[in-house]
PDB file of N, CA and C in Angstrom:
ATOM      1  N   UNK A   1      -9.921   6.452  -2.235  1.00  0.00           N
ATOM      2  CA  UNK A   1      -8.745   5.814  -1.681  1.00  0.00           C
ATOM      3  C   UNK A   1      -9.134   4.515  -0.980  1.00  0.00           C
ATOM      4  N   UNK A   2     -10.261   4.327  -0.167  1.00  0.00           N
ATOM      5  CA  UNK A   2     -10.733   2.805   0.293  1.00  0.00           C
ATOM      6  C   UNK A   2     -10.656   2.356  -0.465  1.00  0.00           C
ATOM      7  N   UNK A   3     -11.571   2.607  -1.358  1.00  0.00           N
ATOM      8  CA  UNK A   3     -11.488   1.229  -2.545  1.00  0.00           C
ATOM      9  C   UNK A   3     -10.318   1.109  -3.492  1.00  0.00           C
ATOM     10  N   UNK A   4      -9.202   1.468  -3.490  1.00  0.00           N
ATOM     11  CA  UNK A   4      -8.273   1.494  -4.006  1.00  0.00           C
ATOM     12  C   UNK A   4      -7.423   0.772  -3.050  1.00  0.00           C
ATOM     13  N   UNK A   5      -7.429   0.830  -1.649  1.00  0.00           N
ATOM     14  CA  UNK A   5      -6.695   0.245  -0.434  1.00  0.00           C
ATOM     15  C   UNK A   5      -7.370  -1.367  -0.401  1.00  0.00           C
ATOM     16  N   UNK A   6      -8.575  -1.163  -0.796  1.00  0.00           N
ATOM     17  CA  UNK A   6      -9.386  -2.673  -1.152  1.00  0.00           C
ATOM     18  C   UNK A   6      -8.876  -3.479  -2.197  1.00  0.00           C
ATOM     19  N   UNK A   7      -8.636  -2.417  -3.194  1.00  0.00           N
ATOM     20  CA  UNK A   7      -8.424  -3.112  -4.608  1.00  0.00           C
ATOM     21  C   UNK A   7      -7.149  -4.431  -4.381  1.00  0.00           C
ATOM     22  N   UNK A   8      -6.728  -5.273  -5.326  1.00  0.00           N
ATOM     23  CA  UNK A   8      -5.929  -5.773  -5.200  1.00  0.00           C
ATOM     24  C   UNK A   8      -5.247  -6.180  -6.376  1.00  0.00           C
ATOM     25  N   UNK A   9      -5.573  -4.602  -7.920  1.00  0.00           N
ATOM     26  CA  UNK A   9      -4.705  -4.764  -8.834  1.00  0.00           C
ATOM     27  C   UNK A   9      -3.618  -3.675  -9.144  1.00  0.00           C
ATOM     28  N   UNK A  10      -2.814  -4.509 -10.042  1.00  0.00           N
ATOM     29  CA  UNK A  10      -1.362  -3.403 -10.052  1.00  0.00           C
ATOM     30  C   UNK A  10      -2.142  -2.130 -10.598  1.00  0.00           C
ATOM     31  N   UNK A  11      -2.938  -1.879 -11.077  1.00  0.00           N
ATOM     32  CA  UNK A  11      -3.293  -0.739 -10.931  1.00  0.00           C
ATOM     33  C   UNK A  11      -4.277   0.295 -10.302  1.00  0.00           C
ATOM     34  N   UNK A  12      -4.672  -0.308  -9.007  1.00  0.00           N
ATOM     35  CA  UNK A  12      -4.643   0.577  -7.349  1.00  0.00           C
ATOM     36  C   UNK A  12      -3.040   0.618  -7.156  1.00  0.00           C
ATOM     37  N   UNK A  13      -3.091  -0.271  -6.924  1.00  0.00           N
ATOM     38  CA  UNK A  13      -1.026  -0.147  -5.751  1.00  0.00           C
ATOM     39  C   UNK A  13      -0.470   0.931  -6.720  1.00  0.00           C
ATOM     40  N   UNK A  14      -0.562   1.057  -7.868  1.00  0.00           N
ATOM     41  CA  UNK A  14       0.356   2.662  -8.600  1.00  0.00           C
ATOM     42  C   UNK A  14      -0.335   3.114  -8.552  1.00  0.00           C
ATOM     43  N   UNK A  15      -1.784   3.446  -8.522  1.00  0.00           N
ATOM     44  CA  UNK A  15      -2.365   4.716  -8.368  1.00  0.00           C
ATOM     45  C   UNK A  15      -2.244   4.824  -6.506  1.00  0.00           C
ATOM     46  N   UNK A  16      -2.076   4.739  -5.820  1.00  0.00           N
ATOM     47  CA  UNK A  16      -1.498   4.655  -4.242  1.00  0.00           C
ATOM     48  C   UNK A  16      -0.196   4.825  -4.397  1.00  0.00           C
ATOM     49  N   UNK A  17       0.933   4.401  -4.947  1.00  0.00           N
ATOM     50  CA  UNK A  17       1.927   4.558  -4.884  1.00  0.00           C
ATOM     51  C   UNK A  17       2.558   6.032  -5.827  1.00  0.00           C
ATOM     52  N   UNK A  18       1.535   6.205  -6.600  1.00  0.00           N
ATOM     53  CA  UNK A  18       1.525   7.576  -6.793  1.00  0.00           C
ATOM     54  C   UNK A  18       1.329   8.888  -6.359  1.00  0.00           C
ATOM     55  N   UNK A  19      -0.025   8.458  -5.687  1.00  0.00           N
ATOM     56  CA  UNK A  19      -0.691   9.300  -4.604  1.00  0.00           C
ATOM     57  C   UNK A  19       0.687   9.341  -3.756  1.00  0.00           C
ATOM     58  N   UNK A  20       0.832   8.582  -3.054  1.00  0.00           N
ATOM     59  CA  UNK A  20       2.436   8.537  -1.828  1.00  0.00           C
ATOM     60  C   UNK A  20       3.112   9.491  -2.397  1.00  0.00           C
ATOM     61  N   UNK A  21       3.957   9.244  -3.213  1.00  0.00           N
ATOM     62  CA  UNK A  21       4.818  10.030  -3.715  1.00  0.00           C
ATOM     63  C   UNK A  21       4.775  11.272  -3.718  1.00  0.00           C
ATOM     64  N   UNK A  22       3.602  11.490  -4.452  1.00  0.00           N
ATOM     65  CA  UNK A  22       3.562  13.080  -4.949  1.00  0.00           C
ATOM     66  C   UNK A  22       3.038  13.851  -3.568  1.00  0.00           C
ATOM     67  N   UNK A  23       2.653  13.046  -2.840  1.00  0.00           N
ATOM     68  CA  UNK A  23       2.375  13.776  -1.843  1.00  0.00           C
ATOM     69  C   UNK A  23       3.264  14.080  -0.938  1.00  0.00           C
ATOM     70  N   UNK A  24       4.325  13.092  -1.102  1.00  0.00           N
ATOM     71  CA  UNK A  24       5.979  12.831  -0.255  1.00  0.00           C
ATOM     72  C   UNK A  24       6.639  14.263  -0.793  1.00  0.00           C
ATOM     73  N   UNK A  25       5.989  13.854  -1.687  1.00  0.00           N
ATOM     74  CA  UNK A  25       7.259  14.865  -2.894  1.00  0.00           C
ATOM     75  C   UNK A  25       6.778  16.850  -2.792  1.00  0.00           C
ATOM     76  N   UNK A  26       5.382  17.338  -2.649  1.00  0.00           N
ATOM     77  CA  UNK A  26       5.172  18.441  -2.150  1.00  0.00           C
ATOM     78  C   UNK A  26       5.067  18.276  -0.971  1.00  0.00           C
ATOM     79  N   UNK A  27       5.755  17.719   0.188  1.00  0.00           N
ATOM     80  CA  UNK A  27       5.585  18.108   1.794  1.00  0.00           C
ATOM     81  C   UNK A  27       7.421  18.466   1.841  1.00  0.00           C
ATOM     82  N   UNK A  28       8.099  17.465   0.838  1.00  0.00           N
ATOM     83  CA  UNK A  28       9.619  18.023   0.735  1.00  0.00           C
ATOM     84  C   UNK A  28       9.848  19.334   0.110  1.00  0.00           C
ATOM     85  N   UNK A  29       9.342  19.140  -1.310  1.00  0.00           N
ATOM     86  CA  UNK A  29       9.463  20.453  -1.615  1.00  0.00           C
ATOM     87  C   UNK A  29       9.087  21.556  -0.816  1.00  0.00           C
ATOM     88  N   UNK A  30       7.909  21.414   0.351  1.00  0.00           N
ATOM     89  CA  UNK A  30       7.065  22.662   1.005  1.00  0.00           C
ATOM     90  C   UNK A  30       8.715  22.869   2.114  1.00  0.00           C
ATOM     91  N   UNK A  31       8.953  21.771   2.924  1.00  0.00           N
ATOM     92  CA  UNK A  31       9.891  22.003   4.015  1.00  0.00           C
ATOM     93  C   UNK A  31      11.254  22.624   3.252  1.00  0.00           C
ATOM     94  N   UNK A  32      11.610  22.262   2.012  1.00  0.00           N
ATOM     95  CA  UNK A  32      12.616  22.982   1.524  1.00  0.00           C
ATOM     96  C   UNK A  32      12.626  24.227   1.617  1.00  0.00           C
ATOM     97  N   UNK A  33      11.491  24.958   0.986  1.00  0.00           N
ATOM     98  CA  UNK A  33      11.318  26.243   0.925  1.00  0.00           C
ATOM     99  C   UNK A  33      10.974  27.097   2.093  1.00  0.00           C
ATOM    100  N   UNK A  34      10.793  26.066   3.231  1.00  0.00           N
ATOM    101  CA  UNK A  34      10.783  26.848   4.720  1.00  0.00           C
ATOM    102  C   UNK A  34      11.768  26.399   5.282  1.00  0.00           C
ATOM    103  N   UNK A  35      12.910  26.114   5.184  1.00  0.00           N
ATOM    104  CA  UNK A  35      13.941  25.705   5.470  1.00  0.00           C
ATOM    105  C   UNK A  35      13.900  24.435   6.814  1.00  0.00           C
ATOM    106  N   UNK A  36      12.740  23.397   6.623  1.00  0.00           N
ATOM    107  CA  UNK A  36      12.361  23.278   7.546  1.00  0.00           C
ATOM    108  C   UNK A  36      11.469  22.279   7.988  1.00  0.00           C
ATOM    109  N   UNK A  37      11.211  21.756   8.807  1.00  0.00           N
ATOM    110  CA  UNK A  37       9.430  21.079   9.446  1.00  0.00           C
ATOM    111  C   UNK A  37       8.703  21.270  10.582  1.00  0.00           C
ATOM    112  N   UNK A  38       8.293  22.045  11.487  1.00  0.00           N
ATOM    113  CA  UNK A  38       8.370  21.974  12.753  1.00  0.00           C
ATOM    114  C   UNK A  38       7.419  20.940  12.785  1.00  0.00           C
ATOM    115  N   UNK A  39       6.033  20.824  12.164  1.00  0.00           N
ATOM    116  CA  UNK A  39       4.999  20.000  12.374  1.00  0.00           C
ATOM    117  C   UNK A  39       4.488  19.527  11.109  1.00  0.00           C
ATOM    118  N   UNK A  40       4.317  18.518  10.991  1.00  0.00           N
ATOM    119  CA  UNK A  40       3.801  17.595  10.113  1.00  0.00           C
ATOM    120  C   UNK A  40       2.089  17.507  10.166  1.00  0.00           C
ATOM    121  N   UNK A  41       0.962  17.891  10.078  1.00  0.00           N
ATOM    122  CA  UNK A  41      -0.140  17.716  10.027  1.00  0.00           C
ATOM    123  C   UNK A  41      -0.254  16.511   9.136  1.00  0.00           C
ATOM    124  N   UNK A  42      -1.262  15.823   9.359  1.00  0.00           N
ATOM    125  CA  UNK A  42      -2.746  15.463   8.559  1.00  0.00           C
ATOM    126  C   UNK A  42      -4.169  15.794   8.678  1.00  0.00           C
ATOM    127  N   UNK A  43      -4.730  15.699   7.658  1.00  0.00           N
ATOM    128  CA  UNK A  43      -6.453  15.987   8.076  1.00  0.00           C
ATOM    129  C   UNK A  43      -6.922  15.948   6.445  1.00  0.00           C
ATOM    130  N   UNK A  44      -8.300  16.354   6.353  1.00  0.00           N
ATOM    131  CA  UNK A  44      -8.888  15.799   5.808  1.00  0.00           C
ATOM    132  C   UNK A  44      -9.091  14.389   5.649  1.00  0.00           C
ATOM    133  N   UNK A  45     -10.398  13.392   4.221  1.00  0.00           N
ATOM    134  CA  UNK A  45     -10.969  12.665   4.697  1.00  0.00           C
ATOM    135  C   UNK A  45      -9.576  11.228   4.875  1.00  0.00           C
ATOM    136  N   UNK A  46      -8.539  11.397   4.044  1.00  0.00           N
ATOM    137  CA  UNK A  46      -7.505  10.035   3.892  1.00  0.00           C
ATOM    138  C   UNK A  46      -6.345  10.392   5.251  1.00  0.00           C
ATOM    139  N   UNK A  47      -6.228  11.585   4.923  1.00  0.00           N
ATOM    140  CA  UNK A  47      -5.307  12.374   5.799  1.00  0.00           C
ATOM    141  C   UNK A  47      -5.457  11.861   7.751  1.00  0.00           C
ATOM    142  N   UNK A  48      -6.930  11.535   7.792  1.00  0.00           N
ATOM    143  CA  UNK A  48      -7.541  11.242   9.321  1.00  0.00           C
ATOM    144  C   UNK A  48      -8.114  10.326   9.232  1.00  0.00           C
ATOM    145  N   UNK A  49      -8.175   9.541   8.226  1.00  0.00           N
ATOM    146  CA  UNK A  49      -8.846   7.816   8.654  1.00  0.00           C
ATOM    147  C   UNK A  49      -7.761   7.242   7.569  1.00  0.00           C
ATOM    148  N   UNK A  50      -6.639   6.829   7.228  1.00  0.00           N
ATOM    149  CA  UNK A  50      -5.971   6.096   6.416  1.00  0.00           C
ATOM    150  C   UNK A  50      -4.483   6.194   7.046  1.00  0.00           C
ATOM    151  N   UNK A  51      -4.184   4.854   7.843  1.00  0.00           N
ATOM    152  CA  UNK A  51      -3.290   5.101   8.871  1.00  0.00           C
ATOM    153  C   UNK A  51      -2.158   4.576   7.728  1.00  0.00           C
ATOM    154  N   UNK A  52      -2.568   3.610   6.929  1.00  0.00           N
ATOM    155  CA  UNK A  52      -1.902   2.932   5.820  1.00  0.00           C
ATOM    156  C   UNK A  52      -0.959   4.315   4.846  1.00  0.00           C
ATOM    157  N   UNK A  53      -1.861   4.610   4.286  1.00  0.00           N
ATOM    158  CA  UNK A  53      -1.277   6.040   3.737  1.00  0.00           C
ATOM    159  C   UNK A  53      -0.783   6.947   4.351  1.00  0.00           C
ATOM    160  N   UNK A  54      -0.614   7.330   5.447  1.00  0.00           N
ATOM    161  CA  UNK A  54      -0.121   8.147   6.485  1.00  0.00           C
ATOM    162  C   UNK A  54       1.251   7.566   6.948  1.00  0.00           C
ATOM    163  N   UNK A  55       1.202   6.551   6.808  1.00  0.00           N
ATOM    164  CA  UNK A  55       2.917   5.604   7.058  1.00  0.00           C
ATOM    165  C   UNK A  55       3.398   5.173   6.141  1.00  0.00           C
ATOM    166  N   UNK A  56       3.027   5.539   4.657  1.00  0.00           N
ATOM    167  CA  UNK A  56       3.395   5.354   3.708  1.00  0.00           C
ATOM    168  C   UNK A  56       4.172   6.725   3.599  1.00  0.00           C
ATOM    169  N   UNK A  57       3.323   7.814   3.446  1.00  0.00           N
ATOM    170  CA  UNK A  57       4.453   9.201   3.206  1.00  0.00           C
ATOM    171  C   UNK A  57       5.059   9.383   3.835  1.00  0.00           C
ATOM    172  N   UNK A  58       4.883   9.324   5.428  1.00  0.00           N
ATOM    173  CA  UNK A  58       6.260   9.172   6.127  1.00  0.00           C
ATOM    174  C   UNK A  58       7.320   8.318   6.001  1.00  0.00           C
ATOM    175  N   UNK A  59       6.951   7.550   5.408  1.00  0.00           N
ATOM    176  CA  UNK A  59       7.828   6.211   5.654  1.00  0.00           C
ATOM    177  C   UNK A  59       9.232   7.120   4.386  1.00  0.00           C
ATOM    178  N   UNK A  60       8.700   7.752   3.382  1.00  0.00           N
ATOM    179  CA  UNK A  60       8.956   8.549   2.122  1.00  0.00           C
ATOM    180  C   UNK A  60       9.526   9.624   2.485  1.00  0.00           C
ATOM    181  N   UNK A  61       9.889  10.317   3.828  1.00  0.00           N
ATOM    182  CA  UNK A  61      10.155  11.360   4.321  1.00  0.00           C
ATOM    183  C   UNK A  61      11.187  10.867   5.294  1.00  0.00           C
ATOM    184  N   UNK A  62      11.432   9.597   5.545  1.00  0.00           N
ATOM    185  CA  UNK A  62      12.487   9.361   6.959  1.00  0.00           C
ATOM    186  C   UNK A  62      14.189   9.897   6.322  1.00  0.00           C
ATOM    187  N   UNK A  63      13.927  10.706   4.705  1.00  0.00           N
ATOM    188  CA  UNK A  63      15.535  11.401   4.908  1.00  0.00           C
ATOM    189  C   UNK A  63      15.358  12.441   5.259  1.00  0.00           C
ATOM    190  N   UNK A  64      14.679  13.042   5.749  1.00  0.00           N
ATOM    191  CA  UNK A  64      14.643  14.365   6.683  1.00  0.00           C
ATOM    192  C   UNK A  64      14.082  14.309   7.659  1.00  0.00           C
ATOM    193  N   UNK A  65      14.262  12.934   8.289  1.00  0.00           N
ATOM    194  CA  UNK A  65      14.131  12.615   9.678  1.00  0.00           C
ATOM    195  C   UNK A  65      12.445  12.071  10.388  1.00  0.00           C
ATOM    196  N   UNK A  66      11.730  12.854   9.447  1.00  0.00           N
ATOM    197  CA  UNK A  66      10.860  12.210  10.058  1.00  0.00           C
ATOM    198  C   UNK A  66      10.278  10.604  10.144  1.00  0.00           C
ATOM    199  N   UNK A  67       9.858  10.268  11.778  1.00  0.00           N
ATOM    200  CA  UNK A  67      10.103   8.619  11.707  1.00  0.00           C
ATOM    201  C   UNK A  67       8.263   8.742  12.656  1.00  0.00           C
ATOM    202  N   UNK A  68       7.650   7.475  12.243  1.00  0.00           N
ATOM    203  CA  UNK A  68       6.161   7.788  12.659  1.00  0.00           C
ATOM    204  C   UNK A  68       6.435   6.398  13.742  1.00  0.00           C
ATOM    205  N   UNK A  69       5.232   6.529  14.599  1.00  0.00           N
ATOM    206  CA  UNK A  69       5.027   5.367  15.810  1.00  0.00           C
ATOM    207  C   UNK A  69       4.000   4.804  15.249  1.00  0.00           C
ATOM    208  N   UNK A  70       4.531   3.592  14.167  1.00  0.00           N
ATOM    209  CA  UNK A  70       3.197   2.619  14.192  1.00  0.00           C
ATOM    210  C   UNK A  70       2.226   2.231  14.973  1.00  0.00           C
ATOM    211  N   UNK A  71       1.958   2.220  16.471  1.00  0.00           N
ATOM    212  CA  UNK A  71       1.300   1.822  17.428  1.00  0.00           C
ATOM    213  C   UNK A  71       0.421   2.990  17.252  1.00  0.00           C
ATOM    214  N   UNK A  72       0.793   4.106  17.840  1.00  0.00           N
ATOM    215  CA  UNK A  72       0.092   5.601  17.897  1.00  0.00           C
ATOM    216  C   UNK A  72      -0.459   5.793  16.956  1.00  0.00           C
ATOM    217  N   UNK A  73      -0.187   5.762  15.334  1.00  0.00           N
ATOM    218  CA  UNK A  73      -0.665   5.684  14.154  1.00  0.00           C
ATOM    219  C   UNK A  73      -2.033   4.476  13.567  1.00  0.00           C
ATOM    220  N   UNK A  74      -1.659   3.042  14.124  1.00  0.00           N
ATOM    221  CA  UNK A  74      -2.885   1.969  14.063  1.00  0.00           C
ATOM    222  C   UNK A  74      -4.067   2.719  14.841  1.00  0.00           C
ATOM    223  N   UNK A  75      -4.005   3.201  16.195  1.00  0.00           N
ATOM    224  CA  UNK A  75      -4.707   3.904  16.648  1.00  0.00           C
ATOM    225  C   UNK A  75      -5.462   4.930  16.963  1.00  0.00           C
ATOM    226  N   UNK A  76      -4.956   5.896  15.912  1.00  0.00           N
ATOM    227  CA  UNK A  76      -5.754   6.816  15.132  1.00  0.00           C
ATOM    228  C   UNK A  76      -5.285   7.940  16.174  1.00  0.00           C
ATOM    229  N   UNK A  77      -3.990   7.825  16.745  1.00  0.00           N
ATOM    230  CA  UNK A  77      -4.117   8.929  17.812  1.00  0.00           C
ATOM    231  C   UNK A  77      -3.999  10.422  17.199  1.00  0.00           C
ATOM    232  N   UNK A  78      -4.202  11.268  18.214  1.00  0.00           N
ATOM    233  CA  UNK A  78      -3.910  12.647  17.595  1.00  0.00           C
ATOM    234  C   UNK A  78      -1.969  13.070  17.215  1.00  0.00           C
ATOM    235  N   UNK A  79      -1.315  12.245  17.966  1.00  0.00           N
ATOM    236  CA  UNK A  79       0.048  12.759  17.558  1.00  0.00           C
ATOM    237  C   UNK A  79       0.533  11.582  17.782  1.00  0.00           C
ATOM    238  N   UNK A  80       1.193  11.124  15.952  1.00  0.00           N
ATOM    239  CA  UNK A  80       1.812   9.946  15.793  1.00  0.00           C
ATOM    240  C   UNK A  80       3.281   9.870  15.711  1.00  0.00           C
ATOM    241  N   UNK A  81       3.890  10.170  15.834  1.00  0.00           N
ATOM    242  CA  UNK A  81       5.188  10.458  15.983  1.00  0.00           C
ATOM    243  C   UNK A  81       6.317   9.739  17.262  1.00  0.00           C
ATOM    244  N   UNK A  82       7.118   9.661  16.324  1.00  0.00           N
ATOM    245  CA  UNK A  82       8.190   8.204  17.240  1.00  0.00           C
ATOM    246  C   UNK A  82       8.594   9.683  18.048  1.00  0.00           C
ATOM    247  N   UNK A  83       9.204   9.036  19.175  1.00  0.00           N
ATOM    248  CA  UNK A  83       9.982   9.958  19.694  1.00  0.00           C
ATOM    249  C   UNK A  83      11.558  10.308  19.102  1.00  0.00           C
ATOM    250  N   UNK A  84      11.766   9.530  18.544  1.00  0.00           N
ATOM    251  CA  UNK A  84      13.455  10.216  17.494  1.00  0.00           C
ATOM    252  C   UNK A  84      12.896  11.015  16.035  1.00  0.00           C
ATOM    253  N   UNK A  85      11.909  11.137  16.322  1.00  0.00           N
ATOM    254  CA  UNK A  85      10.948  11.922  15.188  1.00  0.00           C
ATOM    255  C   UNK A  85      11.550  13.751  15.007  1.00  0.00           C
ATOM    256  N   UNK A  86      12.412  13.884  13.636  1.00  0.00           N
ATOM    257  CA  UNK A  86      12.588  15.289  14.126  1.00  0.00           C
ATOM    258  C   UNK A  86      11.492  16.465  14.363  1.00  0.00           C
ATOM    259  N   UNK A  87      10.685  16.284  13.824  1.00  0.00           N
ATOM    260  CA  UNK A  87       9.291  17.009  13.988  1.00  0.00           C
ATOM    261  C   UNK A  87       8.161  16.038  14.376  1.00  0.00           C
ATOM    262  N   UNK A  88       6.788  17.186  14.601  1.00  0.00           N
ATOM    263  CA  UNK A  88       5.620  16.197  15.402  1.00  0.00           C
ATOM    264  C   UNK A  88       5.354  15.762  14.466  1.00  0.00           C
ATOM    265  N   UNK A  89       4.234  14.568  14.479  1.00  0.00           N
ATOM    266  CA  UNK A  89       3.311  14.759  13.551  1.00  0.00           C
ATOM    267  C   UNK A  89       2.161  14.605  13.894  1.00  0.00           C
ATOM    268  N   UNK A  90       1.470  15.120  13.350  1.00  0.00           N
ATOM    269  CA  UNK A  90      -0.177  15.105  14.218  1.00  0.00           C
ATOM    270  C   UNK A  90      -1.460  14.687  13.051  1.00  0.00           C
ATOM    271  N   UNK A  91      -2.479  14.544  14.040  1.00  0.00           N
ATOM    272  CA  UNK A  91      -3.509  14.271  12.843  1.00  0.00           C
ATOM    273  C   UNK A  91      -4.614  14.741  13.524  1.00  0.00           C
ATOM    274  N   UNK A  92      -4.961  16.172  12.728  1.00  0.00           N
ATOM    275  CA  UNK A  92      -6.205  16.516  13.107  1.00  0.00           C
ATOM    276  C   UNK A  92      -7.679  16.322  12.241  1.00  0.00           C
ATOM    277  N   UNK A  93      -9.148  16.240  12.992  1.00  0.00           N
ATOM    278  CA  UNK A  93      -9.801  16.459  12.400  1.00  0.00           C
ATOM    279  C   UNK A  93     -10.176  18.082  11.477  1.00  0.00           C
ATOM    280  N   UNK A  94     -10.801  17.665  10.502  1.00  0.00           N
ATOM    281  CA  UNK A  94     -11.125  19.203   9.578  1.00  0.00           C
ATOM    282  C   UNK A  94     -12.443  18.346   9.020  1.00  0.00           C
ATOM    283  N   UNK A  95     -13.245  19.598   8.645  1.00  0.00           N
ATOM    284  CA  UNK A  95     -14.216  19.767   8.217  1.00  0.00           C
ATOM    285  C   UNK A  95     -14.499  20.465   6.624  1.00  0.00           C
ATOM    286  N   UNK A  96     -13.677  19.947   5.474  1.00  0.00           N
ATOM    287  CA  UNK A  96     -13.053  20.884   4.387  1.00  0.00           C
ATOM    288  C   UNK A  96     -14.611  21.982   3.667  1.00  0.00           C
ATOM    289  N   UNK A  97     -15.522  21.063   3.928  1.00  0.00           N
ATOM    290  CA  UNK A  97     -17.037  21.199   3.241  1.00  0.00           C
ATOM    291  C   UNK A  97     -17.594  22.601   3.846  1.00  0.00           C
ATOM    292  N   UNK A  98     -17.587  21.808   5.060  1.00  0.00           N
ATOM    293  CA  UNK A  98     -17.781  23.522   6.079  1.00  0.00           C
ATOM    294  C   UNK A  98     -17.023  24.930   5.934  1.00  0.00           C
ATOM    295  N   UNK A  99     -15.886  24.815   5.959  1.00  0.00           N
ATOM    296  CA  UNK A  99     -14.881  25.577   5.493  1.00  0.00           C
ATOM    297  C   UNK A  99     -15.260  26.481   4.196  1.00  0.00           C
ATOM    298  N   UNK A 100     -15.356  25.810   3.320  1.00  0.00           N
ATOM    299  CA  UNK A 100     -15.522  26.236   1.703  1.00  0.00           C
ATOM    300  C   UNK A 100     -17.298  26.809   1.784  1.00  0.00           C
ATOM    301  N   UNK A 101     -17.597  25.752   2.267  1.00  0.00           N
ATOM    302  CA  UNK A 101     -18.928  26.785   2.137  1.00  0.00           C
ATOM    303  C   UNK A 101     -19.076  27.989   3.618  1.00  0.00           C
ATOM    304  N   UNK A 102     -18.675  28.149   4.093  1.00  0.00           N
ATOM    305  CA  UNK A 102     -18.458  29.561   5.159  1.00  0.00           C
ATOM    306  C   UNK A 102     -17.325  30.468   4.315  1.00  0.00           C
ATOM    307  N   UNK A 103     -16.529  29.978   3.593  1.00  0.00           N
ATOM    308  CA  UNK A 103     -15.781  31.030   2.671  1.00  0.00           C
ATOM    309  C   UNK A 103     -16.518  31.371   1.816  1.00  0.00           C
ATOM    310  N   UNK A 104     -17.356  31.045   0.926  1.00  0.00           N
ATOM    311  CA  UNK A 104     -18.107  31.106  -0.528  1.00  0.00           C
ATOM    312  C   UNK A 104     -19.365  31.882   0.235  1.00  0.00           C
ATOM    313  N   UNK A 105     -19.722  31.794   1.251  1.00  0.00           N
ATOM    314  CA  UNK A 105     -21.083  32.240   1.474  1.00  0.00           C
ATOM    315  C   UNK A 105     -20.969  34.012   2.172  1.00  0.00           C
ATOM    316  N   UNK A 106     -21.536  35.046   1.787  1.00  0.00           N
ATOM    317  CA  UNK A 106     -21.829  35.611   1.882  1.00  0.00           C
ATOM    318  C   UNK A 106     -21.760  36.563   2.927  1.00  0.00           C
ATOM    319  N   UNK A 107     -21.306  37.466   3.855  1.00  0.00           N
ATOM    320  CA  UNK A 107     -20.868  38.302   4.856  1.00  0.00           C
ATOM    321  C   UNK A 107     -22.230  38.618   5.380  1.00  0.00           C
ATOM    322  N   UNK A 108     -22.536  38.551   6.248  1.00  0.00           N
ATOM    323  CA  UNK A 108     -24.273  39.113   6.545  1.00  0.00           C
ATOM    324  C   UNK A 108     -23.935  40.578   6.773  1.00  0.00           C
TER     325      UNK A 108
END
């Protein structure tokens, strides 16, 4: 995704503007089926360093209210979220590598 945020041909901006989408597009579908949002996460590696992409899917989500605080968001804070925001949104760190390998590895 950096180097795609680097890039500067029409084909980064649709492969980004794809990425957006579909990612817009299963966080709606997910809140549909929970009738709902209370909290908006991010994390992992784009999810917690790509403030660009992070105000892009929201930006893709403001018909179900959610609205992000550009300021809080440039700044990498932990909870970016406007205050007319119907849900939080937050951005935590994760460790996905660690995770997968403590699942895959073995019960002593």
């Amino acid at each position: 995704m950096e180097r795609l945020l680097l890039a500067e041909t029409v084909e980064a901006k649709l492969a980004i503007n794809i990425f957006v989408h579909r990612t817009a597009q299963g966080i709606a579908s997910m809140a549909t089926t929970l009738g709902g949002i209370d909290d908006l996460v991010f994390s992992g590696g784009i999810g917690m360093h790509s403030s660009i992409i992070r105000a892009a899917i929201v930006e893709q989500l403001d018909w179900i209210g959610l609205k992000i605080d550009p300021q809080a968001n440039a700044a990498q804070e932990q909870r970016i979220n406007a205050s007319s925001s119907a849900a939080s949104i937050l951005v935590f760190e994760v460790y996905e590598d660690r995770e997968l390998a403590n699942a895959l590895s073995p019960a002593p």
